[in-house]
PDB file of N, CA and C in Angstrom:
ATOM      1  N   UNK A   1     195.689 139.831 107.160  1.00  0.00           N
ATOM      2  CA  UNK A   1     194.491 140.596 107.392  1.00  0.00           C
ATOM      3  C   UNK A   1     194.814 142.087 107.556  1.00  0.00           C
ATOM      4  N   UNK A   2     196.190 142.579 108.382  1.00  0.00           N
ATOM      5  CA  UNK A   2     196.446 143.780 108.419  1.00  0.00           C
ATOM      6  C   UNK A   2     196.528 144.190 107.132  1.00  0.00           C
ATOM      7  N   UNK A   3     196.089 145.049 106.996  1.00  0.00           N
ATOM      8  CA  UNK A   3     196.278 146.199 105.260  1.00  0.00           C
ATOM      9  C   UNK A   3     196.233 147.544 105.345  1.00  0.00           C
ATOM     10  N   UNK A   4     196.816 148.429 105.583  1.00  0.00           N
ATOM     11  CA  UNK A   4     196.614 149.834 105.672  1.00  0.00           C
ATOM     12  C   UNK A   4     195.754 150.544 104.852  1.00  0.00           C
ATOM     13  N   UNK A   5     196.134 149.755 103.499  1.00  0.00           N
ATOM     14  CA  UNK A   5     194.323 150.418 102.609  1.00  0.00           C
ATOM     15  C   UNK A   5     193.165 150.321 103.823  1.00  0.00           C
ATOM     16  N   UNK A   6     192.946 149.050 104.193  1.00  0.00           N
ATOM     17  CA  UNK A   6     191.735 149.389 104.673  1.00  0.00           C
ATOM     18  C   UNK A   6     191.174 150.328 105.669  1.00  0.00           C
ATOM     19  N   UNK A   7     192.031 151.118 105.643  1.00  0.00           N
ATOM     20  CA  UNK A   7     191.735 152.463 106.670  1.00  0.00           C
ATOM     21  C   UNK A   7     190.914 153.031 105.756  1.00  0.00           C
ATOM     22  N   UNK A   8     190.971 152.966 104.476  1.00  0.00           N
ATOM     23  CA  UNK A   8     190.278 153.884 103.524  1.00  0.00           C
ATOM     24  C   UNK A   8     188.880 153.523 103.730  1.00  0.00           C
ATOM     25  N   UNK A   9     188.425 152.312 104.164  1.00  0.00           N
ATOM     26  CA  UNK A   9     186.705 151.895 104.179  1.00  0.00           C
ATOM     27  C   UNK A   9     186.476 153.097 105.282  1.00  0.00           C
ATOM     28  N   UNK A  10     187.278 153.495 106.330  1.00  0.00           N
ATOM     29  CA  UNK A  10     186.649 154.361 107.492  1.00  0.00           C
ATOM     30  C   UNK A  10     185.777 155.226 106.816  1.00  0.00           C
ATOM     31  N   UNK A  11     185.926 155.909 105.726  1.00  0.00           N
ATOM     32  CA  UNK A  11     185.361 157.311 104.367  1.00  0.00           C
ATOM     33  C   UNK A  11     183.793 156.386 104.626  1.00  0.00           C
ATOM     34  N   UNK A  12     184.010 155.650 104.138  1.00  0.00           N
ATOM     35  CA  UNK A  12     182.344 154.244 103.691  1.00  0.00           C
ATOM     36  C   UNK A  12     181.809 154.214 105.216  1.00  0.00           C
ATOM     37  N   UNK A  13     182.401 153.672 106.246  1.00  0.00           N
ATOM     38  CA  UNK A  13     181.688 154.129 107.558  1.00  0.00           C
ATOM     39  C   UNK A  13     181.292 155.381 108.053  1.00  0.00           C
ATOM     40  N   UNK A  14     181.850 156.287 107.457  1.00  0.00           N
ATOM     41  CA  UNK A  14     181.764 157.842 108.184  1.00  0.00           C
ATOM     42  C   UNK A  14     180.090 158.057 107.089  1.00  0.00           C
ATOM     43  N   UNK A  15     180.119 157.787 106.319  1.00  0.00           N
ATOM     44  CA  UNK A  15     178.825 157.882 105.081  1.00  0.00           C
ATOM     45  C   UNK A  15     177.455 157.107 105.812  1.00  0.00           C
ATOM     46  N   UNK A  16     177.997 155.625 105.896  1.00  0.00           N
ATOM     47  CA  UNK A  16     177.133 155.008 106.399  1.00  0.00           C
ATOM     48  C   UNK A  16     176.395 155.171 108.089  1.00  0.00           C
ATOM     49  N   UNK A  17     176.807 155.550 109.080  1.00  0.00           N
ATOM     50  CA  UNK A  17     176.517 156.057 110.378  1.00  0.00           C
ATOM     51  C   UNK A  17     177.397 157.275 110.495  1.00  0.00           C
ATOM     52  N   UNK A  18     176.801 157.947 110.208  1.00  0.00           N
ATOM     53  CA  UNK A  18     177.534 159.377 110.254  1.00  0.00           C
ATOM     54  C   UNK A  18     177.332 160.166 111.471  1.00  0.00           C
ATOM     55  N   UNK A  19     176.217 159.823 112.609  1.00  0.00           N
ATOM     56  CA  UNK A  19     176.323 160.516 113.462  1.00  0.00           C
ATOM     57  C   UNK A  19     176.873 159.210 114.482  1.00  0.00           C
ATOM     58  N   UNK A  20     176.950 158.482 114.456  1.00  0.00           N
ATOM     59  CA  UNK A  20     178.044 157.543 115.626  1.00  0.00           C
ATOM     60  C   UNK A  20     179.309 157.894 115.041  1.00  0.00           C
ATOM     61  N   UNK A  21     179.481 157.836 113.598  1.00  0.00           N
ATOM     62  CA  UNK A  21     180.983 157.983 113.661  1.00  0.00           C
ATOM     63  C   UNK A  21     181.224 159.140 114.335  1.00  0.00           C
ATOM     64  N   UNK A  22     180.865 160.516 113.683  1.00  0.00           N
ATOM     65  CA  UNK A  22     181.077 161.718 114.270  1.00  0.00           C
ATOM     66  C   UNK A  22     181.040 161.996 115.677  1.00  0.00           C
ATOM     67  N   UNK A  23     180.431 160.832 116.268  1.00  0.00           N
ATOM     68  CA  UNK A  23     180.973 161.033 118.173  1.00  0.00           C
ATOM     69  C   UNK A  23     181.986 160.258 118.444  1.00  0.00           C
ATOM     70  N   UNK A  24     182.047 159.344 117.506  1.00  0.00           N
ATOM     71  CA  UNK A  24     183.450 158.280 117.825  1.00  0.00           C
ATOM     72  C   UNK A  24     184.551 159.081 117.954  1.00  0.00           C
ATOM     73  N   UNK A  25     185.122 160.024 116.684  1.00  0.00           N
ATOM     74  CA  UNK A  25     186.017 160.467 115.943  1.00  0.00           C
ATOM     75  C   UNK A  25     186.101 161.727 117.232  1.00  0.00           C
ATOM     76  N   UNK A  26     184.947 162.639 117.645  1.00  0.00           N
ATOM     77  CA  UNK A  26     185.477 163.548 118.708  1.00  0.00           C
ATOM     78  C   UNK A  26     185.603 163.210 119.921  1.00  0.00           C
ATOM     79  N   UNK A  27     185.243 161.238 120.251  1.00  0.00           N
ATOM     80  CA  UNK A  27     185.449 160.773 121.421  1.00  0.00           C
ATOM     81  C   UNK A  27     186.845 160.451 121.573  1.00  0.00           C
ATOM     82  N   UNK A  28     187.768 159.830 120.216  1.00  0.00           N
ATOM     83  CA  UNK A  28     188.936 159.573 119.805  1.00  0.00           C
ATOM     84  C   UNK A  28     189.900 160.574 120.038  1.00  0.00           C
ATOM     85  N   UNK A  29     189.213 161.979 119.120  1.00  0.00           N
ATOM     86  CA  UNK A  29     190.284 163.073 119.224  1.00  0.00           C
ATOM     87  C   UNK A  29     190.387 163.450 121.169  1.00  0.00           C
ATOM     88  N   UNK A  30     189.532 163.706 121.422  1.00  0.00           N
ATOM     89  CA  UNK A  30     189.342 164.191 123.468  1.00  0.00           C
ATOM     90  C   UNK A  30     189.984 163.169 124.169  1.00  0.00           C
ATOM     91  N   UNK A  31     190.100 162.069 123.773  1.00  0.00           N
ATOM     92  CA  UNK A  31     190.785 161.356 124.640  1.00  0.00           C
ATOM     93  C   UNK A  31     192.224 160.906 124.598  1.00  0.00           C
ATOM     94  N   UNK A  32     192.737 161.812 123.523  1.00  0.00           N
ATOM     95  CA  UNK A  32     194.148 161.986 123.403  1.00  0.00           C
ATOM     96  C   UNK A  32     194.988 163.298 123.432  1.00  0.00           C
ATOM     97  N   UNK A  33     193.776 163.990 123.740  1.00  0.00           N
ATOM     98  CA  UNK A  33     193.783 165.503 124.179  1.00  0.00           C
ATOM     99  C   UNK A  33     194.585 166.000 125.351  1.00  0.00           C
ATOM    100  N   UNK A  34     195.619 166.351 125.139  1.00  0.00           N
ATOM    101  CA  UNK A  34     196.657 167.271 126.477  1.00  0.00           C
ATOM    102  C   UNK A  34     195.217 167.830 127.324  1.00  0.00           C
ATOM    103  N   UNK A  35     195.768 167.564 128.735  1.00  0.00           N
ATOM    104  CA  UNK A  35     194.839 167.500 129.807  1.00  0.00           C
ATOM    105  C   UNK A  35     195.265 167.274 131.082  1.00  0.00           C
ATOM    106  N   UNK A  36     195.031 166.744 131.709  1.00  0.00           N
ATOM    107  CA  UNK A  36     195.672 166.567 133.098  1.00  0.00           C
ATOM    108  C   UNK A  36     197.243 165.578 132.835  1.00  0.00           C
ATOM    109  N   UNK A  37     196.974 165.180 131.998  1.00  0.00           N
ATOM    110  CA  UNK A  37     198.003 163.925 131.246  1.00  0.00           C
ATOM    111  C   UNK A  37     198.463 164.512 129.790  1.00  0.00           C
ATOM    112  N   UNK A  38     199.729 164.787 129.705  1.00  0.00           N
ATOM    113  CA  UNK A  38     200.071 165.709 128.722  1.00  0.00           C
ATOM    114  C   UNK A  38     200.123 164.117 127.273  1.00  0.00           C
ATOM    115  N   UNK A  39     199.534 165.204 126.169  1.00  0.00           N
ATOM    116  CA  UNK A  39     199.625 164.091 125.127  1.00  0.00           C
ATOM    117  C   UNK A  39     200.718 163.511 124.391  1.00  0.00           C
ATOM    118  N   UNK A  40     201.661 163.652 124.449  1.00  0.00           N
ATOM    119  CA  UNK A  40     202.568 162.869 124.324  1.00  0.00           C
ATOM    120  C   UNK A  40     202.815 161.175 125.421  1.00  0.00           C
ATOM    121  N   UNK A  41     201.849 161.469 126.650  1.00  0.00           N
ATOM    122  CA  UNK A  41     202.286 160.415 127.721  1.00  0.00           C
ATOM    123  C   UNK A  41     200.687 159.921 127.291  1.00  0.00           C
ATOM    124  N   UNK A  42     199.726 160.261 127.203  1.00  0.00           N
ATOM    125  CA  UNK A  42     198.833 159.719 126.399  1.00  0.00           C
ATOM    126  C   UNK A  42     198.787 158.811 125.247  1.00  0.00           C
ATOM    127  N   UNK A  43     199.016 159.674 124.123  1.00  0.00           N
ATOM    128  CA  UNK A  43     200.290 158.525 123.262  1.00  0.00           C
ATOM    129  C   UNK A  43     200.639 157.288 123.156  1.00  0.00           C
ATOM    130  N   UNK A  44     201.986 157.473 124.388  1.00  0.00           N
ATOM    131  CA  UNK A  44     202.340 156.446 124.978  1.00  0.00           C
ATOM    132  C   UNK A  44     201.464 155.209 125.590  1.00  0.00           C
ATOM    133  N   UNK A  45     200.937 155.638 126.453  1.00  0.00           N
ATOM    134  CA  UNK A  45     199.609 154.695 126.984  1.00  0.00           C
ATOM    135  C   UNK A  45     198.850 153.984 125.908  1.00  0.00           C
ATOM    136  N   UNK A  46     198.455 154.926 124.686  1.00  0.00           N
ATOM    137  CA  UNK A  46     197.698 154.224 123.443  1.00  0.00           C
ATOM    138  C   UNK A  46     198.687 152.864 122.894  1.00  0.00           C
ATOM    139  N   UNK A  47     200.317 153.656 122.349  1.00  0.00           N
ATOM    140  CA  UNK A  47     201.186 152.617 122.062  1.00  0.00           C
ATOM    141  C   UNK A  47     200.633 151.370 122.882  1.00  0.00           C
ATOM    142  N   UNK A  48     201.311 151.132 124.666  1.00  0.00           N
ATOM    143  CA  UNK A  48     201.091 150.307 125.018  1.00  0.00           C
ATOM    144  C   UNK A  48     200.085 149.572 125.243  1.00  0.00           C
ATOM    145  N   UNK A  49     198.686 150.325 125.409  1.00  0.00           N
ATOM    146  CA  UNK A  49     197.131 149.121 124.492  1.00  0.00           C
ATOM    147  C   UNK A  49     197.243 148.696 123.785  1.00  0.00           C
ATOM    148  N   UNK A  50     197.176 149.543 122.855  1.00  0.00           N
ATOM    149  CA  UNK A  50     197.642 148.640 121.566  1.00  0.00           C
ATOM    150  C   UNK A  50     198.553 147.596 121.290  1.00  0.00           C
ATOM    151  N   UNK A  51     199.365 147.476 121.704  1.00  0.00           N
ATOM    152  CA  UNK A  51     200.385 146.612 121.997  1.00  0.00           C
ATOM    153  C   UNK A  51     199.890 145.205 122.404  1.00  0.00           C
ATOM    154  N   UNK A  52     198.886 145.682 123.570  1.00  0.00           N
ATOM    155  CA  UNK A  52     198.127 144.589 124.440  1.00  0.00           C
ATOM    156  C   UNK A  52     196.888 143.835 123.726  1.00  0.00           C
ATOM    157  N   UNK A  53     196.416 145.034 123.114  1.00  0.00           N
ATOM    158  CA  UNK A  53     195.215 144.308 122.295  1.00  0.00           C
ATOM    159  C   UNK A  53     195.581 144.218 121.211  1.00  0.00           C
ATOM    160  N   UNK A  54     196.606 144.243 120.527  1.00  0.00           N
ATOM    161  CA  UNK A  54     197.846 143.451 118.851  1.00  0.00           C
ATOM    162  C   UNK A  54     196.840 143.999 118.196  1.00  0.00           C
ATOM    163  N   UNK A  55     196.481 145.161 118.257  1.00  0.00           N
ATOM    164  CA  UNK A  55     195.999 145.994 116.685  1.00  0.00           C
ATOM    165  C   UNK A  55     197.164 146.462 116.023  1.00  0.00           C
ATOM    166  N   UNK A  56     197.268 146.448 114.908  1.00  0.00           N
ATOM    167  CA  UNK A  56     198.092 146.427 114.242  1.00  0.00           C
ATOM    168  C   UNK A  56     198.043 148.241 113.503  1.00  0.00           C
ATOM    169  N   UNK A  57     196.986 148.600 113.788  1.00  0.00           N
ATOM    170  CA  UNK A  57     196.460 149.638 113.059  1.00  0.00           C
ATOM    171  C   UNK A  57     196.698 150.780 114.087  1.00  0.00           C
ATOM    172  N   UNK A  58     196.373 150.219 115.443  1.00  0.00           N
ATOM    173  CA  UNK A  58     196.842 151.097 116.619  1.00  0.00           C
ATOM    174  C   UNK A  58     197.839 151.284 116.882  1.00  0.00           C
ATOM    175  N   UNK A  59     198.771 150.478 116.666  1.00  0.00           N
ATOM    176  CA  UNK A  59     200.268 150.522 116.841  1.00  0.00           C
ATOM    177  C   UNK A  59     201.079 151.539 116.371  1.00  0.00           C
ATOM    178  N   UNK A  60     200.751 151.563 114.857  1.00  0.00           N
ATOM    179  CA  UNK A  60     201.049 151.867 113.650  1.00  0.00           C
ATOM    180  C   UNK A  60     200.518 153.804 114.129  1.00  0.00           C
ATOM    181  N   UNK A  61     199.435 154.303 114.141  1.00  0.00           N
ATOM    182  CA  UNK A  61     198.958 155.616 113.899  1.00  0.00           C
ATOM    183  C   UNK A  61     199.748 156.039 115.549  1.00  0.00           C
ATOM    184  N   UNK A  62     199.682 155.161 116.947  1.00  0.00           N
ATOM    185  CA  UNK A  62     199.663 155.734 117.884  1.00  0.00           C
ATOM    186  C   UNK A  62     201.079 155.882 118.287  1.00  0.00           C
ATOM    187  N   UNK A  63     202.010 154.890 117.625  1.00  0.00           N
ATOM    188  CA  UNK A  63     203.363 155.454 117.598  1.00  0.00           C
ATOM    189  C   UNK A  63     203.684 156.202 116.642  1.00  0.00           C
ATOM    190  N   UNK A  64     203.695 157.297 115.583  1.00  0.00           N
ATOM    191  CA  UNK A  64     203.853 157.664 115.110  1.00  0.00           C
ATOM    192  C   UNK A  64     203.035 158.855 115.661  1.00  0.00           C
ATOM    193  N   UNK A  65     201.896 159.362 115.984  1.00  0.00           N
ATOM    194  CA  UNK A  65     201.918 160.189 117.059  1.00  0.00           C
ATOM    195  C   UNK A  65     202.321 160.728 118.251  1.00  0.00           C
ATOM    196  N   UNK A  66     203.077 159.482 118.732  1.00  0.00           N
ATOM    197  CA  UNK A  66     203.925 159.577 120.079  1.00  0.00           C
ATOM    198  C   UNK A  66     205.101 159.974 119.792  1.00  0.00           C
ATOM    199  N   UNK A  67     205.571 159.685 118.259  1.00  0.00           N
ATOM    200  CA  UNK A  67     206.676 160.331 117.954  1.00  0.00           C
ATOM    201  C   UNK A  67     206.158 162.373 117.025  1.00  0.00           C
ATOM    202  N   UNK A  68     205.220 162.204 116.909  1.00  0.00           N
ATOM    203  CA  UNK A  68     205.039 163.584 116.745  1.00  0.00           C
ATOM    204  C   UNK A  68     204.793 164.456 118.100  1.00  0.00           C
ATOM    205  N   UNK A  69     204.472 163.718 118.908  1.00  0.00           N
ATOM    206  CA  UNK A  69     204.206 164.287 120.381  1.00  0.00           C
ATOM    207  C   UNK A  69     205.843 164.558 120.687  1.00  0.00           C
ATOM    208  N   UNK A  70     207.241 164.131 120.702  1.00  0.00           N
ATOM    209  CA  UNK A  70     208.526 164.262 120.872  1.00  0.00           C
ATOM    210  C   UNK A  70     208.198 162.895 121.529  1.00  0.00           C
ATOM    211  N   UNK A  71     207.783 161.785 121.949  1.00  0.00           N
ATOM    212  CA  UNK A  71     208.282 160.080 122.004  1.00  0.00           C
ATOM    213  C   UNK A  71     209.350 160.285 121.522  1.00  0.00           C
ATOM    214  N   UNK A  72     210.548 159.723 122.527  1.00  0.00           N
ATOM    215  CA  UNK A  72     211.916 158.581 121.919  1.00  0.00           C
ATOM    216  C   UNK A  72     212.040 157.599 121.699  1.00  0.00           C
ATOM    217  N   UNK A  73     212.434 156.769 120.899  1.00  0.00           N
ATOM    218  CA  UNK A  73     212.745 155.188 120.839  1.00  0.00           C
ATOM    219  C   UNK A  73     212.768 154.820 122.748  1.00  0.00           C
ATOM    220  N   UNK A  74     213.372 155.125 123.063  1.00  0.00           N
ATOM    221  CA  UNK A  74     213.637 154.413 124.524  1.00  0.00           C
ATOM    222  C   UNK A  74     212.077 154.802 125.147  1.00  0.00           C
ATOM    223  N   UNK A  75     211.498 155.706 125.302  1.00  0.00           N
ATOM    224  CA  UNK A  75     210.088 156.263 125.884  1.00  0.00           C
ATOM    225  C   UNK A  75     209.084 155.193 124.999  1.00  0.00           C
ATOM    226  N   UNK A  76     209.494 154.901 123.225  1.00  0.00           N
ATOM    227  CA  UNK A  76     208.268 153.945 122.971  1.00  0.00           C
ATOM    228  C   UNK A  76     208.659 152.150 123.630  1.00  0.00           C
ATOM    229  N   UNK A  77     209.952 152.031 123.831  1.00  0.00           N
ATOM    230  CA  UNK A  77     210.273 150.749 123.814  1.00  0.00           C
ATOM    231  C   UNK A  77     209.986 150.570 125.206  1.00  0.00           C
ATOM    232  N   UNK A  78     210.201 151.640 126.320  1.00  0.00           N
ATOM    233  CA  UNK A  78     209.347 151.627 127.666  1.00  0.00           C
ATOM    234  C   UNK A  78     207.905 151.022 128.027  1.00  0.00           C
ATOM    235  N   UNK A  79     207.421 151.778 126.918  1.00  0.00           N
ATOM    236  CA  UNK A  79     205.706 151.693 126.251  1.00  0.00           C
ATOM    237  C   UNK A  79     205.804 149.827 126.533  1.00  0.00           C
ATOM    238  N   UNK A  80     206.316 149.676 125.474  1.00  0.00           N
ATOM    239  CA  UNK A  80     205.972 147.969 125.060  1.00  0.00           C
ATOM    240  C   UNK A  80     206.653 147.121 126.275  1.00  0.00           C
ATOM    241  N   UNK A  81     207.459 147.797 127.057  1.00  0.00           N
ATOM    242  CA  UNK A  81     207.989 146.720 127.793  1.00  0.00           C
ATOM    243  C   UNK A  81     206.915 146.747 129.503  1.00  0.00           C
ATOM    244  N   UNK A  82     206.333 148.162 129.342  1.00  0.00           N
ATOM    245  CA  UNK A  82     204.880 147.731 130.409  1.00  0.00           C
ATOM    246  C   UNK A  82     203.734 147.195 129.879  1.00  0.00           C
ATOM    247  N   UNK A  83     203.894 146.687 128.418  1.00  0.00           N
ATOM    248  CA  UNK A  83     202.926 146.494 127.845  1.00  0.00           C
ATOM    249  C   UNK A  83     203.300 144.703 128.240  1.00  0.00           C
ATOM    250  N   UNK A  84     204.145 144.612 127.832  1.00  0.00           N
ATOM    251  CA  UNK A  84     204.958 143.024 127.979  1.00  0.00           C
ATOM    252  C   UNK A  84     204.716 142.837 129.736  1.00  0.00           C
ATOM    253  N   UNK A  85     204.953 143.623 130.440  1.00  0.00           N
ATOM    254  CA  UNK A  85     205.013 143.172 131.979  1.00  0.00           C
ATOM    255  C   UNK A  85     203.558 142.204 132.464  1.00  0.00           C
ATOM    256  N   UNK A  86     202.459 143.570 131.648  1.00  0.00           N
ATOM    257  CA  UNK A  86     201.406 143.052 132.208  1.00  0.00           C
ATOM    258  C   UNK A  86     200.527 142.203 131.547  1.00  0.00           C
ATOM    259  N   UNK A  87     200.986 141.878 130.428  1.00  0.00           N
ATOM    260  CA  UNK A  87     200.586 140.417 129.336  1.00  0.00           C
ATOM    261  C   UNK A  87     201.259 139.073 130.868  1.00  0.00           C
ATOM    262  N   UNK A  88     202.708 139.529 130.908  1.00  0.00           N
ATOM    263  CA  UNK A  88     203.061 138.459 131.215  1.00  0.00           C
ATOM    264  C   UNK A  88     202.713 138.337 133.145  1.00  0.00           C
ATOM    265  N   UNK A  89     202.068 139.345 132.942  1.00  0.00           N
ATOM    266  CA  UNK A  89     201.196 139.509 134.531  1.00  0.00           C
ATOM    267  C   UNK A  89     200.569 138.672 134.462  1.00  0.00           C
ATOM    268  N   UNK A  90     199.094 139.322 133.850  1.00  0.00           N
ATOM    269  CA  UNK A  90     198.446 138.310 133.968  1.00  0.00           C
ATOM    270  C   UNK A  90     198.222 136.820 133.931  1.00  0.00           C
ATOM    271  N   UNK A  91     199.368 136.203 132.459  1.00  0.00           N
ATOM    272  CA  UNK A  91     199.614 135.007 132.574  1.00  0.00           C
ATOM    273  C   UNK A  91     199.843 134.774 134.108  1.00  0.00           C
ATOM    274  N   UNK A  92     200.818 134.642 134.617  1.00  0.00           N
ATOM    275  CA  UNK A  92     201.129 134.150 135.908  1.00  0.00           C
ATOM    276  C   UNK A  92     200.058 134.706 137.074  1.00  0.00           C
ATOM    277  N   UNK A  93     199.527 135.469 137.156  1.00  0.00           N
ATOM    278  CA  UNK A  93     198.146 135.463 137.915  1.00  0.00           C
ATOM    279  C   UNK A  93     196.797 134.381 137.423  1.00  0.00           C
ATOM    280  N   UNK A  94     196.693 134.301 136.279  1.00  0.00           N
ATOM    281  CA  UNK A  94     195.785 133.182 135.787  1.00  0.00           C
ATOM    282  C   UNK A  94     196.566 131.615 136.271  1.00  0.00           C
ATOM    283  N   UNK A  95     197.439 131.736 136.161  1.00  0.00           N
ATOM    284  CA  UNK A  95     197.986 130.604 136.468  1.00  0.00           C
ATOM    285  C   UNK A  95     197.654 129.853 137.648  1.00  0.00           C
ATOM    286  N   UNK A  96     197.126 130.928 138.976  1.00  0.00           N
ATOM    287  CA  UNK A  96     197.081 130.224 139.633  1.00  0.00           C
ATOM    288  C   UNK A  96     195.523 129.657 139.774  1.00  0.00           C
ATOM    289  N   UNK A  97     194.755 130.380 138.748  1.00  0.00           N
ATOM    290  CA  UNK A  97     193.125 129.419 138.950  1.00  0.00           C
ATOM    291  C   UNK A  97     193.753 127.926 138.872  1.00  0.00           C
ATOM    292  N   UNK A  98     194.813 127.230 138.044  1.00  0.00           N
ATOM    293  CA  UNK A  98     195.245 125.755 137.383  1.00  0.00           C
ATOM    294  C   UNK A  98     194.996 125.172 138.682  1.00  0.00           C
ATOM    295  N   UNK A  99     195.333 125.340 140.160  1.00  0.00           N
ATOM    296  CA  UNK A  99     195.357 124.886 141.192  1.00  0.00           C
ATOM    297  C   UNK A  99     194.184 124.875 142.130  1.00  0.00           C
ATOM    298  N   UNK A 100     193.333 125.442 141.273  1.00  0.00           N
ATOM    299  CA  UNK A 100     191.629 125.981 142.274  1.00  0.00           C
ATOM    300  C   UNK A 100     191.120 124.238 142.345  1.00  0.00           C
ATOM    301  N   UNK A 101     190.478 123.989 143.429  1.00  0.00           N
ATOM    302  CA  UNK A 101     190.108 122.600 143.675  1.00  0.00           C
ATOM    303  C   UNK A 101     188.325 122.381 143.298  1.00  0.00           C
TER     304      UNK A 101
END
C-alpha cells in the first residue's frame, strides 16, 4: 500500500478542497516551526509519532527533515527507541485490564 507516487494525489486534494488543504499545509508548516522547541527536536518528536502511528510516509519526509535540521543517526535511533518504550508501555499497562474482575 505504501507508494511514494502517491504523494502526487496531494496536487488532486489541494484542487479539490483547497481551502482545508491550505489550512492543513500552514497548520503542518507552524507546527514544525522553531519556537519554544527548536526544529530540529521537533523533527525528532514527528520521527518518533510516526514511528508510533507506522506511517510510512511520515517516517520517510520527517526523518529526512530531522536530518536537514542536523539529526544524527544516534539522535534519530533515540527517536525510535522512545518511540519503542512507549508502544511497549502501553502494552504492559493494558495488560493489566486482563486481570480486571
Amino acid at each position: 500500500m505504501y507508494n511514494k507516487e502517491n504523494l502526487a494525489q496531494l496536487k488532486k486534494m489541494d484542487a479539490l478542497a483547497p481551502e482545508v488543504m491550505k489550512a492543513f499545509w500552514a497548520f503542518d508548516k507552524a507546527a514544525v516551526a522553531a519556537g519554544a522547541i527548536p526544529a530540529k527536536y521537533k523533527e525528532l518528536i514527528a520521527v518518533a509519532v510516526a514511528m508510533t502511528t507506522q506511517c510510512p510516509y511520515c517516517i520517510d519526509i520527517h526523518s529526512a527533515n530531522a536530518r536537514k535540521a542536523g539529526a544524527t543517526d544516534a539522535e534519530l535511533t533515540e527517536a525510535a527507541m522512545v518511540a519503542a518504550s512507549l508502544r511497549a508501555g502501553a502494552a504492559v499497562t493494558h495488560a493489566t485490564h486482563a486481570f480486571a474482575k
